[in-house]
PDB file of N, CA and C in Angstrom:
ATOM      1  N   UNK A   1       0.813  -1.207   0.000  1.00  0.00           N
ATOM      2  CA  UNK A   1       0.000   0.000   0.000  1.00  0.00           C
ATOM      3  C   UNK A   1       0.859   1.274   0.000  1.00  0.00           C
ATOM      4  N   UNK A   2       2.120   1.478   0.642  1.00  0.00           N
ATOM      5  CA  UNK A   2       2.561   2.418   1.202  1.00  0.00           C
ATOM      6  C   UNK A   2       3.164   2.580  -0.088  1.00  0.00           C
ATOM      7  N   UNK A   3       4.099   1.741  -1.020  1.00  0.00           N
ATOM      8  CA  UNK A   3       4.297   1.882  -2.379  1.00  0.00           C
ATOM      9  C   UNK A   3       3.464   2.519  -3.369  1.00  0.00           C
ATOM     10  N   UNK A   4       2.531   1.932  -3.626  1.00  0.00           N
ATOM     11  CA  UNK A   4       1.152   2.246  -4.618  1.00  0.00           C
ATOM     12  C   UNK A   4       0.791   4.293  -4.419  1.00  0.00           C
ATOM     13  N   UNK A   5       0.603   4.264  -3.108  1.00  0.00           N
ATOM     14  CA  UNK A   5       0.580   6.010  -2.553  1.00  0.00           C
ATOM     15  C   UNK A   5       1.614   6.327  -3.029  1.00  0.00           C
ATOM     16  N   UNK A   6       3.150   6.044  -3.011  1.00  0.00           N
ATOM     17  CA  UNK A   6       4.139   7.101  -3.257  1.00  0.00           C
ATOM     18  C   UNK A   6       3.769   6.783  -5.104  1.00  0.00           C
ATOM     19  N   UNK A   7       3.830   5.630  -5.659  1.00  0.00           N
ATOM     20  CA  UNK A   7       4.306   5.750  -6.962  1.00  0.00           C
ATOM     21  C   UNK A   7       2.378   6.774  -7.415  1.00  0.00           C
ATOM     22  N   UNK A   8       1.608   6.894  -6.803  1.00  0.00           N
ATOM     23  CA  UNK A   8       0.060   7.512  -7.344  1.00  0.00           C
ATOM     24  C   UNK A   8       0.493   9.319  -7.188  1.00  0.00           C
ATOM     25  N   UNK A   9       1.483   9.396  -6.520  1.00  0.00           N
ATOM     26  CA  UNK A   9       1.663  10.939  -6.037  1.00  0.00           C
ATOM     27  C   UNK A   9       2.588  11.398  -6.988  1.00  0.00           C
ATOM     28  N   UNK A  10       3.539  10.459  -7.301  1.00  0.00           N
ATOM     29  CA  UNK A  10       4.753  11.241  -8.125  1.00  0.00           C
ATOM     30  C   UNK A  10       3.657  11.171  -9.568  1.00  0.00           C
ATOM     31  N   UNK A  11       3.032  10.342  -9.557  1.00  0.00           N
ATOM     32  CA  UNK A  11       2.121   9.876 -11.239  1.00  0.00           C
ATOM     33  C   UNK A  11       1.197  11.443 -11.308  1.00  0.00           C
ATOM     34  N   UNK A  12       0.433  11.665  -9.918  1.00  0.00           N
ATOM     35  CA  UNK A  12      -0.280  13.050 -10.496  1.00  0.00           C
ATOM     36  C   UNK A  12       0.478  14.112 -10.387  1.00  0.00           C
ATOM     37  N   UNK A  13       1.641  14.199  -9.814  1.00  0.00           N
ATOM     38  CA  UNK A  13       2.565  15.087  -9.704  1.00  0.00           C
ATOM     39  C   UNK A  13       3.055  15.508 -11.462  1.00  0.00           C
ATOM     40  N   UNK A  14       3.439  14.340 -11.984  1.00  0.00           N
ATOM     41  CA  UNK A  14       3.847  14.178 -13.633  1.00  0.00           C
ATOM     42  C   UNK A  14       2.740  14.507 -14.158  1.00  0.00           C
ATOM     43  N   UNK A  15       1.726  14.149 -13.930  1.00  0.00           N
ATOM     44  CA  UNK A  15       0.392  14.282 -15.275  1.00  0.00           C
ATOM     45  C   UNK A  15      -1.007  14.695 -14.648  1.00  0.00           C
ATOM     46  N   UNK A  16      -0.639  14.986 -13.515  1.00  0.00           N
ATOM     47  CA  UNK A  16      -2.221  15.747 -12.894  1.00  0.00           C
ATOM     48  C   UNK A  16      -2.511  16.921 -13.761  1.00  0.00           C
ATOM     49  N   UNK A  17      -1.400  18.048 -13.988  1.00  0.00           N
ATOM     50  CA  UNK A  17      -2.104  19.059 -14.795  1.00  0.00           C
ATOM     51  C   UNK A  17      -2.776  18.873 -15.900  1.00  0.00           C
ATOM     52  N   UNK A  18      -2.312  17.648 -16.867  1.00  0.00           N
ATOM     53  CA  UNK A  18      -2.619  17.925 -17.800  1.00  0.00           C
ATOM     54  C   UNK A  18      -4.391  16.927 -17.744  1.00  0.00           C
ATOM     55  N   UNK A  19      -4.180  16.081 -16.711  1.00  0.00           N
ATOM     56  CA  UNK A  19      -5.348  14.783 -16.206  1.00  0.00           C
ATOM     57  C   UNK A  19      -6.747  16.167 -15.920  1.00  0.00           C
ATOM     58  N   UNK A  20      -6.011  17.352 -15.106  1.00  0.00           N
ATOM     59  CA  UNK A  20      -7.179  18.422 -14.630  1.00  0.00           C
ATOM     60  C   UNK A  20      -7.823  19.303 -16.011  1.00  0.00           C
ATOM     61  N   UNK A  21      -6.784  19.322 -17.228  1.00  0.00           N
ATOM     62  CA  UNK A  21      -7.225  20.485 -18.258  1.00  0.00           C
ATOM     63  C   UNK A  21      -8.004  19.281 -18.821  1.00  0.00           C
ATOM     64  N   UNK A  22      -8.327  17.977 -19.145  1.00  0.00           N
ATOM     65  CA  UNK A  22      -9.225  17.301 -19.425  1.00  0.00           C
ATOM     66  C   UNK A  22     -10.451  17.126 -19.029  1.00  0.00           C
ATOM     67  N   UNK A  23     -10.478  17.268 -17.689  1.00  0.00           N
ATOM     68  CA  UNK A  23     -11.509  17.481 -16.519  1.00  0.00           C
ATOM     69  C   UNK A  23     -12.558  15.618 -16.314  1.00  0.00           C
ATOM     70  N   UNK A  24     -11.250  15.095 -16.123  1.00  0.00           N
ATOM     71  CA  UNK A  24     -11.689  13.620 -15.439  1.00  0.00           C
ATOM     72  C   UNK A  24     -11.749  13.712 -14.439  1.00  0.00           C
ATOM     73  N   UNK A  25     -13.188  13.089 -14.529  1.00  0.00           N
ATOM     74  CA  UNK A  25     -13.758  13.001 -13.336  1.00  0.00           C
ATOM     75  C   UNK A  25     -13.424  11.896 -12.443  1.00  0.00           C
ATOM     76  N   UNK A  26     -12.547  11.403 -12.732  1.00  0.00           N
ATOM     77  CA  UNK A  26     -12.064   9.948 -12.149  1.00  0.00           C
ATOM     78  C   UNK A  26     -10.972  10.928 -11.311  1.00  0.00           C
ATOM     79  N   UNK A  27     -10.367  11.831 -11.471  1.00  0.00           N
ATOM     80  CA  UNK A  27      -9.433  12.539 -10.629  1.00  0.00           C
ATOM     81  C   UNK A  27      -9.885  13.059  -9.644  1.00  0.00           C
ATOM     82  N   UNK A  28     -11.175  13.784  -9.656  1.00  0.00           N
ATOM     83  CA  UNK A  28     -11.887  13.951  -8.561  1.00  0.00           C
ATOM     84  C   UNK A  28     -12.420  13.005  -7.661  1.00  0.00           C
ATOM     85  N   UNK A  29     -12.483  11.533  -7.703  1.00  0.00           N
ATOM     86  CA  UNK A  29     -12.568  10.477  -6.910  1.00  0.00           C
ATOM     87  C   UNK A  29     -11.302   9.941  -6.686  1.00  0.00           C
ATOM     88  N   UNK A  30     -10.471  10.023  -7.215  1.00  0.00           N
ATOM     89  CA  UNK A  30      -8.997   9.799  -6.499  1.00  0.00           C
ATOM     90  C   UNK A  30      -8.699  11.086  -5.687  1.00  0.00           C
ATOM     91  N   UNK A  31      -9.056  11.810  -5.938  1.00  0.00           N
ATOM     92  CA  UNK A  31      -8.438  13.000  -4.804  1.00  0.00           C
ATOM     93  C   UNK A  31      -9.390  13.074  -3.444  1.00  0.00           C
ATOM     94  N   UNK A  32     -10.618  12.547  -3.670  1.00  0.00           N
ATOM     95  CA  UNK A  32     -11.287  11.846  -2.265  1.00  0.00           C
ATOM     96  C   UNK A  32     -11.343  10.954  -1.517  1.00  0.00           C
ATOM     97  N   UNK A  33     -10.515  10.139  -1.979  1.00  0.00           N
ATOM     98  CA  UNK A  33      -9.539   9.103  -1.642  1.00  0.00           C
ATOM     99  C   UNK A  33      -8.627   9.586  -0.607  1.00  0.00           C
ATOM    100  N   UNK A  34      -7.694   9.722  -1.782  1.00  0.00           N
ATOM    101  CA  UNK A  34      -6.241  10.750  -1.197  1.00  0.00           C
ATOM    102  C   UNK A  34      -6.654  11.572   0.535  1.00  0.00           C
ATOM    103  N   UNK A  35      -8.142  12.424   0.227  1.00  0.00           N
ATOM    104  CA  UNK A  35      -8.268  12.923   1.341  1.00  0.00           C
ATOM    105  C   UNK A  35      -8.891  12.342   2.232  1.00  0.00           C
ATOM    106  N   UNK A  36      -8.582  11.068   2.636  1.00  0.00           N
ATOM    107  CA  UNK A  36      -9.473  10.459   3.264  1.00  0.00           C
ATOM    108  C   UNK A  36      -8.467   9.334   4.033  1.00  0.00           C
ATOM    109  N   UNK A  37      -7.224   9.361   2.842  1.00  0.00           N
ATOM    110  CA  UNK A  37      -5.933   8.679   3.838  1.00  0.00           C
ATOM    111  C   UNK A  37      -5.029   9.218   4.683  1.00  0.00           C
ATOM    112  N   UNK A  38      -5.593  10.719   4.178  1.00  0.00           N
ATOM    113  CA  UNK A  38      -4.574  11.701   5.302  1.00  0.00           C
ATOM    114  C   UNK A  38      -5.495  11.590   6.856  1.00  0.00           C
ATOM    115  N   UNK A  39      -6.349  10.921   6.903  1.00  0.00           N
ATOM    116  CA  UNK A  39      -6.855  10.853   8.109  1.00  0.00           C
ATOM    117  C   UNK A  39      -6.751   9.166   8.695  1.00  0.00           C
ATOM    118  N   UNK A  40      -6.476   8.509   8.298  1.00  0.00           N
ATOM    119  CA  UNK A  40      -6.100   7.070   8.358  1.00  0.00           C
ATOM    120  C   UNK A  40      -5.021   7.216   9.113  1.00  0.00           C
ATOM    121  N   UNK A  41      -5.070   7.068  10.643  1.00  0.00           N
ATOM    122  CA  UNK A  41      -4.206   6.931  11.381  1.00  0.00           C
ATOM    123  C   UNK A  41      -2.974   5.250  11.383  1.00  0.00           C
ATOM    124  N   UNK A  42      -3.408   4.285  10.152  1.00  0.00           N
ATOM    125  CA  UNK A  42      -2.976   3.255  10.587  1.00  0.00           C
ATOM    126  C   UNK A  42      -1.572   3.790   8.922  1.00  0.00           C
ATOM    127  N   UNK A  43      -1.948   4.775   8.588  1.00  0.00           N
ATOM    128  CA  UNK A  43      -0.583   5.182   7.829  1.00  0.00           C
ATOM    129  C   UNK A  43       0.154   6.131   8.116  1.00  0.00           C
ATOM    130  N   UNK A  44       1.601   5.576   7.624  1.00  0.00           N
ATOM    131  CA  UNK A  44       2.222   6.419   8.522  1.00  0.00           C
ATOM    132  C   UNK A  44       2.514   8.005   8.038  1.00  0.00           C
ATOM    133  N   UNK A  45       3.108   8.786   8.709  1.00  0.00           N
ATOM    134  CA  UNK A  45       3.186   9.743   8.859  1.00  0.00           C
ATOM    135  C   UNK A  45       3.751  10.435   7.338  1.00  0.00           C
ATOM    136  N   UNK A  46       5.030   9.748   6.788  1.00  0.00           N
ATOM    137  CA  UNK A  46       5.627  10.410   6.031  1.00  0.00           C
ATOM    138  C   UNK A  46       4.625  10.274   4.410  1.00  0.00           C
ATOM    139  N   UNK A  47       3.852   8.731   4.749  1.00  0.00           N
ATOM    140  CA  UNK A  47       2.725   9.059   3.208  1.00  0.00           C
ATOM    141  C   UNK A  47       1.560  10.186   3.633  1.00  0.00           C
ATOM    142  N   UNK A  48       0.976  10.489   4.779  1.00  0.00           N
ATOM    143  CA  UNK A  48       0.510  11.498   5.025  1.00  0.00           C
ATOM    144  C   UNK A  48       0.558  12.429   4.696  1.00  0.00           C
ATOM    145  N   UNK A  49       1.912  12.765   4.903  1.00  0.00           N
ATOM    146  CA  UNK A  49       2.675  14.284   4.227  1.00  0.00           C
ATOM    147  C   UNK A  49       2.433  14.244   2.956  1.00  0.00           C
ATOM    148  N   UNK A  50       3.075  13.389   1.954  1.00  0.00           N
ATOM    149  CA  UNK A  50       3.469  12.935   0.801  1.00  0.00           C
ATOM    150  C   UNK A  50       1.898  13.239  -0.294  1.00  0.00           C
ATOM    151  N   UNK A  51       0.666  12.540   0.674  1.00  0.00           N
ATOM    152  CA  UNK A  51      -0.415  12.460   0.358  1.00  0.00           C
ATOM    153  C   UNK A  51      -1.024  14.203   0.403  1.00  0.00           C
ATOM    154  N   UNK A  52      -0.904  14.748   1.275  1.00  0.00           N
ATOM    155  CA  UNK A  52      -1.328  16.282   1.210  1.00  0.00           C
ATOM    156  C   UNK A  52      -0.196  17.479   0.463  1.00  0.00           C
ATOM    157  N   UNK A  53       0.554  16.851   0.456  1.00  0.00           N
ATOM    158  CA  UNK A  53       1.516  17.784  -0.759  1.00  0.00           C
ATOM    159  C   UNK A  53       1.076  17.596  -2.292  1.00  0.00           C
ATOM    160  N   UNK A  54       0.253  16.322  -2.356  1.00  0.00           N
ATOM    161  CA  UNK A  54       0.736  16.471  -3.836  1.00  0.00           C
ATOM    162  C   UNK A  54      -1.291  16.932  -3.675  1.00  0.00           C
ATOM    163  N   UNK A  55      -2.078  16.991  -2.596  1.00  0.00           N
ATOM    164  CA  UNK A  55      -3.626  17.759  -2.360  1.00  0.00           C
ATOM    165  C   UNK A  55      -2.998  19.069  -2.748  1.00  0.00           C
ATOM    166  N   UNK A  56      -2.398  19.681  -2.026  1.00  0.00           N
ATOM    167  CA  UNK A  56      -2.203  21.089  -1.664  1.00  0.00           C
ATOM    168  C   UNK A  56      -1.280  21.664  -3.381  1.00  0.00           C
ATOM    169  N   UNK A  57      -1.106  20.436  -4.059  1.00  0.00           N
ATOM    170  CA  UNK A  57      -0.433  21.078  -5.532  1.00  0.00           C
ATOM    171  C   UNK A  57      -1.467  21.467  -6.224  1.00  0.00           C
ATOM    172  N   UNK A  58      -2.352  20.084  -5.801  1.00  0.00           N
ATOM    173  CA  UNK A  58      -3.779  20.387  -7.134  1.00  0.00           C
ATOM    174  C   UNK A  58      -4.558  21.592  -6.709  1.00  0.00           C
ATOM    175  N   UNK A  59      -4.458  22.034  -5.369  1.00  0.00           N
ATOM    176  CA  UNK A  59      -4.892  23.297  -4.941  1.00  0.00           C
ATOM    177  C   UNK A  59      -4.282  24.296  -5.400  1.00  0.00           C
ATOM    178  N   UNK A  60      -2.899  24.505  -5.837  1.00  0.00           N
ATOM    179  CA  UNK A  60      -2.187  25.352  -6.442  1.00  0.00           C
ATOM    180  C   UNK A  60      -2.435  25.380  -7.778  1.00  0.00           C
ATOM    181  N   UNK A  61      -3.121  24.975  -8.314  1.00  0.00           N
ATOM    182  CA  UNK A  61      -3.385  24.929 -10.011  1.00  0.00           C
ATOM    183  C   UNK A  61      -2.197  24.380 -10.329  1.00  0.00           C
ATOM    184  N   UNK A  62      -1.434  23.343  -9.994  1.00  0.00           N
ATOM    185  CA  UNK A  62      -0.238  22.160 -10.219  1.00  0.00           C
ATOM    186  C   UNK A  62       1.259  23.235  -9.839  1.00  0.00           C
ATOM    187  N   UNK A  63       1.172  24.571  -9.594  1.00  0.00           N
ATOM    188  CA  UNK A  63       2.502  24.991  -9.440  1.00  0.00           C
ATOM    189  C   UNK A  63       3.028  24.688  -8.004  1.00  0.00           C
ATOM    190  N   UNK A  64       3.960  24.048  -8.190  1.00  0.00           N
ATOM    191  CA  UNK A  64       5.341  23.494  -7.099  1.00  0.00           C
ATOM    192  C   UNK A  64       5.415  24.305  -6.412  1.00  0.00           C
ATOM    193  N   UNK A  65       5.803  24.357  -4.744  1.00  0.00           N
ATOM    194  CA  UNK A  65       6.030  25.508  -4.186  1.00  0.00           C
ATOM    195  C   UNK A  65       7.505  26.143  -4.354  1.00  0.00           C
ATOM    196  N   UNK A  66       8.211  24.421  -4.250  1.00  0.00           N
ATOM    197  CA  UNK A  66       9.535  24.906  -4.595  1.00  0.00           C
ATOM    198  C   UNK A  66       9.918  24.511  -6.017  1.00  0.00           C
ATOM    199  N   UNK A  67      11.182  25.675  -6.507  1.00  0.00           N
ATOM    200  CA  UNK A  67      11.292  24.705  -8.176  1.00  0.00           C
ATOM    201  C   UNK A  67      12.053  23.403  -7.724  1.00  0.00           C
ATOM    202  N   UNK A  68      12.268  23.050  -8.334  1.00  0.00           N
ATOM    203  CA  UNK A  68      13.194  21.281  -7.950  1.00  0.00           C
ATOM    204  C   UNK A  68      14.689  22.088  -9.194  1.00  0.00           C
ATOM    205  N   UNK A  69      15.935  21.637  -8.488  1.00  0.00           N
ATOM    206  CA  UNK A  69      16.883  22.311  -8.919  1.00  0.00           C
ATOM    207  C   UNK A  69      17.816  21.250  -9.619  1.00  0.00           C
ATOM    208  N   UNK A  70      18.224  21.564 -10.299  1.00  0.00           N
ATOM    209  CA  UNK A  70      18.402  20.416 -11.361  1.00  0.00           C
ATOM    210  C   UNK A  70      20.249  20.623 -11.626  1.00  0.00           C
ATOM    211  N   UNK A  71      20.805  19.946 -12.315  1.00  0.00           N
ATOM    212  CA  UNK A  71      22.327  20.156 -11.890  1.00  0.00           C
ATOM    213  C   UNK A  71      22.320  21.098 -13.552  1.00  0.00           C
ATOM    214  N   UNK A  72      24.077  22.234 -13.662  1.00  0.00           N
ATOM    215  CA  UNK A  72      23.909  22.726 -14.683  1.00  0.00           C
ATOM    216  C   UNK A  72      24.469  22.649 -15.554  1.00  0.00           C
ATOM    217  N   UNK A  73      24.112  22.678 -16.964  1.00  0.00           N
ATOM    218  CA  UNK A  73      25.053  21.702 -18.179  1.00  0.00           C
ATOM    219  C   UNK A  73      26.874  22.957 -18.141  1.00  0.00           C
ATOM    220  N   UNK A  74      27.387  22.058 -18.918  1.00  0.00           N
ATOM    221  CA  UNK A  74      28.568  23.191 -18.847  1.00  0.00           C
ATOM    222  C   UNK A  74      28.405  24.171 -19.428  1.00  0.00           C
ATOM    223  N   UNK A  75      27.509  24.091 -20.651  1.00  0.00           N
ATOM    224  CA  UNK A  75      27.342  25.599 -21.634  1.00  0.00           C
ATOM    225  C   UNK A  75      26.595  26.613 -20.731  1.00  0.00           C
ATOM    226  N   UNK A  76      25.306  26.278 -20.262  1.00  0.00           N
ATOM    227  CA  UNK A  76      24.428  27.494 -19.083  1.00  0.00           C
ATOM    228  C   UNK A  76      26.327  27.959 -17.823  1.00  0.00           C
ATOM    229  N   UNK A  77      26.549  26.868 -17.716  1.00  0.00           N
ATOM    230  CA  UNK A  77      27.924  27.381 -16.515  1.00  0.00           C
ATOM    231  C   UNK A  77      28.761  28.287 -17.603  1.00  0.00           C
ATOM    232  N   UNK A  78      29.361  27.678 -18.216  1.00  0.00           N
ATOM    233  CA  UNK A  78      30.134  28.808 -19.427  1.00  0.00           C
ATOM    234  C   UNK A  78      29.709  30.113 -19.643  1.00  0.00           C
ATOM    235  N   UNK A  79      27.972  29.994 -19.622  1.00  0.00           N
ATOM    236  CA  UNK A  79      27.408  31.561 -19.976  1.00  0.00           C
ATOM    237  C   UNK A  79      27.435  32.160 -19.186  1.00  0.00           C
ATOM    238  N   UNK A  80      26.845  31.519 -17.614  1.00  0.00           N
ATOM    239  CA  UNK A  80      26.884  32.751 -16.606  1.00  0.00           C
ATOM    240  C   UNK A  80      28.374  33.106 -16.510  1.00  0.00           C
ATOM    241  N   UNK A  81      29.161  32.001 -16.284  1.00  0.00           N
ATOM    242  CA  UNK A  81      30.381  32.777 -16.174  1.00  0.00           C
ATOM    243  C   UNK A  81      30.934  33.826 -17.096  1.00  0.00           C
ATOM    244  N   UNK A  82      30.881  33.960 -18.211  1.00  0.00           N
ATOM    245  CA  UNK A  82      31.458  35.003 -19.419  1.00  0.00           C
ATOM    246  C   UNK A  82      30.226  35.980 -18.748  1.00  0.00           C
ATOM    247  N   UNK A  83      29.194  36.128 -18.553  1.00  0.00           N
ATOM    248  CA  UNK A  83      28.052  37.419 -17.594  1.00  0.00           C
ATOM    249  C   UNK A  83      28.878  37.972 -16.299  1.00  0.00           C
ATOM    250  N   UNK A  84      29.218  37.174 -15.885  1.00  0.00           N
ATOM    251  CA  UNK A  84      30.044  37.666 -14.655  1.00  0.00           C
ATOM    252  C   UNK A  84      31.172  37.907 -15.025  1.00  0.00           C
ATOM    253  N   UNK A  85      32.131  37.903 -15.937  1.00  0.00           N
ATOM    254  CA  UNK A  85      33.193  38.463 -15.730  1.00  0.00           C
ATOM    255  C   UNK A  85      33.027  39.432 -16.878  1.00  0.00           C
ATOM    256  N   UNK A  86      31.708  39.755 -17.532  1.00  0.00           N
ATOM    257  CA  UNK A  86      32.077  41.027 -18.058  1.00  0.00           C
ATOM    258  C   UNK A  86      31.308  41.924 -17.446  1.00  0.00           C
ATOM    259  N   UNK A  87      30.824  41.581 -16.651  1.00  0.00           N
ATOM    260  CA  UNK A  87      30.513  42.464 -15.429  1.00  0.00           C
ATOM    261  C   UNK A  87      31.463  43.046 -14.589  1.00  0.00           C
ATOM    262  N   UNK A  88      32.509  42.267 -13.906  1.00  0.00           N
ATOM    263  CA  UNK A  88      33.401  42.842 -13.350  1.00  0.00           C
ATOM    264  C   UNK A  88      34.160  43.684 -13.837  1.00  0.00           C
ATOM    265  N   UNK A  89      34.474  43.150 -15.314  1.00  0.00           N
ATOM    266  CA  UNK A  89      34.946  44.590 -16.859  1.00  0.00           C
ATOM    267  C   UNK A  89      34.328  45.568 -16.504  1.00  0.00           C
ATOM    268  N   UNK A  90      33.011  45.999 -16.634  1.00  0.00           N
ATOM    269  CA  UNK A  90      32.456  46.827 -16.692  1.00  0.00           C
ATOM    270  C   UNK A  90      32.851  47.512 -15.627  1.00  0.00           C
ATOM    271  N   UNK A  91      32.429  47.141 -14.277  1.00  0.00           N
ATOM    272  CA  UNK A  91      33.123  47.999 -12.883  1.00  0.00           C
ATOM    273  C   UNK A  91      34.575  47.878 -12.931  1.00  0.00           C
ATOM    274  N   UNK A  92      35.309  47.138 -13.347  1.00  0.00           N
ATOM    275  CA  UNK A  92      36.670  47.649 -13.497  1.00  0.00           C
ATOM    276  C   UNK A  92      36.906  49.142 -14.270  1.00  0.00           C
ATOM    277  N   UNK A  93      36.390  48.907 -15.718  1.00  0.00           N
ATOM    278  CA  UNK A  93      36.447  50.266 -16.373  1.00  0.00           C
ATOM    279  C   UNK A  93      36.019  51.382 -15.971  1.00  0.00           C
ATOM    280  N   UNK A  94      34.381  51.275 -15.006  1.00  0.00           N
ATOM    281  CA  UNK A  94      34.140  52.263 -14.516  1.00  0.00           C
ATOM    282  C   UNK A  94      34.945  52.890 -13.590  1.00  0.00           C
ATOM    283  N   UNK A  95      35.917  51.942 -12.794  1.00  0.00           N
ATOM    284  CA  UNK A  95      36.163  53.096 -11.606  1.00  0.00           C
ATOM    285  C   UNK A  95      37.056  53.397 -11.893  1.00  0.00           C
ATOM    286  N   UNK A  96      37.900  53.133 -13.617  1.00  0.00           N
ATOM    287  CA  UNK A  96      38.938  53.944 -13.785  1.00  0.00           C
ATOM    288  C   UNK A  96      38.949  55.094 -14.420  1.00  0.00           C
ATOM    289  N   UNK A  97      37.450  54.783 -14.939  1.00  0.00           N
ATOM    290  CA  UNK A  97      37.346  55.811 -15.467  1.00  0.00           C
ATOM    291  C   UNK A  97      36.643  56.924 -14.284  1.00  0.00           C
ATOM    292  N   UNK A  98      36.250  56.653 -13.333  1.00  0.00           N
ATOM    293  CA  UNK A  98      35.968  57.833 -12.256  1.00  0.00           C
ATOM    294  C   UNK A  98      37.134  58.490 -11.535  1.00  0.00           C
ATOM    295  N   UNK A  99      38.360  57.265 -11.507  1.00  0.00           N
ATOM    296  CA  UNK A  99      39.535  57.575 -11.074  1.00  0.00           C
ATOM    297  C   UNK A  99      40.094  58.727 -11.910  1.00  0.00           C
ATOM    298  N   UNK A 100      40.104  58.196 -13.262  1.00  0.00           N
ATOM    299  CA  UNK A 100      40.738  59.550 -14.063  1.00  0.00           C
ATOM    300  C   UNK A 100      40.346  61.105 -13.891  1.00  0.00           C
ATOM    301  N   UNK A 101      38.620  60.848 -13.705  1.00  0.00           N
ATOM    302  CA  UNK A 101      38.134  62.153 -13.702  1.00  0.00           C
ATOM    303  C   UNK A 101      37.896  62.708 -12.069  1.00  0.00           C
ATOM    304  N   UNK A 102      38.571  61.928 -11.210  1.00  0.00           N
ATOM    305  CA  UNK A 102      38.317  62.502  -9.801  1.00  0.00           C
ATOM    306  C   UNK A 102      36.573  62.745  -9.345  1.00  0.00           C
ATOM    307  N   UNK A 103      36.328  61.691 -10.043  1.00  0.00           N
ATOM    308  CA  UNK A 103      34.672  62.265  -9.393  1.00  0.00           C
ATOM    309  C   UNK A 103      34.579  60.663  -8.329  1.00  0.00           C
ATOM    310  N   UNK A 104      34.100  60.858  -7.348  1.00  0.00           N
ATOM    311  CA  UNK A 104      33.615  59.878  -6.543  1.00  0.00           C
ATOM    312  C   UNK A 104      32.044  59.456  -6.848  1.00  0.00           C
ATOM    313  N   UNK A 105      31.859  58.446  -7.081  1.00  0.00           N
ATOM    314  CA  UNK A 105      30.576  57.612  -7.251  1.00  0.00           C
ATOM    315  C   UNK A 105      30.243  56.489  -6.317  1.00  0.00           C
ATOM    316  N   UNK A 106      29.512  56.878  -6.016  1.00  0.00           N
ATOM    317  CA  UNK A 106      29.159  55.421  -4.488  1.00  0.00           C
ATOM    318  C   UNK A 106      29.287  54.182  -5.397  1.00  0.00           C
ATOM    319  N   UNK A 107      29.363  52.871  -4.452  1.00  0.00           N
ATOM    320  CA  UNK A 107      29.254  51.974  -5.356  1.00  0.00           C
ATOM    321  C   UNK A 107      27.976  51.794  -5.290  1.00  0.00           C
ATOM    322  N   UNK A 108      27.203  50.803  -5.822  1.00  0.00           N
ATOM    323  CA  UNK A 108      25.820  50.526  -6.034  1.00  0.00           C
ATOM    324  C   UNK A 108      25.632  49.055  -5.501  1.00  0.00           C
ATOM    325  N   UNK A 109      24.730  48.410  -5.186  1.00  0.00           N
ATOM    326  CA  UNK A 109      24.861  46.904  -4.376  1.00  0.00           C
ATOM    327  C   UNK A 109      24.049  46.516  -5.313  1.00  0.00           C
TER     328      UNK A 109
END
């Protein structure tokens, strides 16, 4: 049982949105289900949770609370990095160029 709940949560987690823009009605009897095991004291605690997170998504119109963070290819790493160091160009040049002209400019955060 405790299997079947986790693999039914990650399943509407993957395809509930698109199961809700269809408007099966079979989802609405699984989700009365669902709310009906979060009160089933003979399960345990962590499908409980498991079971009202993926309630409280379909309450969110399917958006995640958190994003899920994913590792980053080398090209996205390559890009931010060449962003950041011509950024630091940029404030390098600037403060020589404030240096030249003696004007003081706060820095900016």
């Amino acid at each position: 049982k405790p299997d079947f709940i986790q693999a039914l949560c990650k399943l509407l987690e993957t395809v509930g949105k698109k199961m809700e823009a269809k408007q099966l009605a079979s989802l609405n009897n699984i989700f009365e289900i669902l709310k009906k095991l979060t009160q089933d004291p003979a399960l345990d605690f962590r499908h409980r949770l498991m079971i009202q997170d993926t309630i409280d998504l379909r309450k969110n119109k399917w958006i995640p609370r958190f994003k899920e963070e994913k590792a980053m290819t080398k090209k996205k790493f390559k890009k931010i990095g060449a962003r950041e160091g011509q950024k630091a160009r940029n404030r390098a040049t600037k403060l020589k160029l404030n240096r030249k002209a003696k004007v003081f400019v706060p820095r900016s955060k």
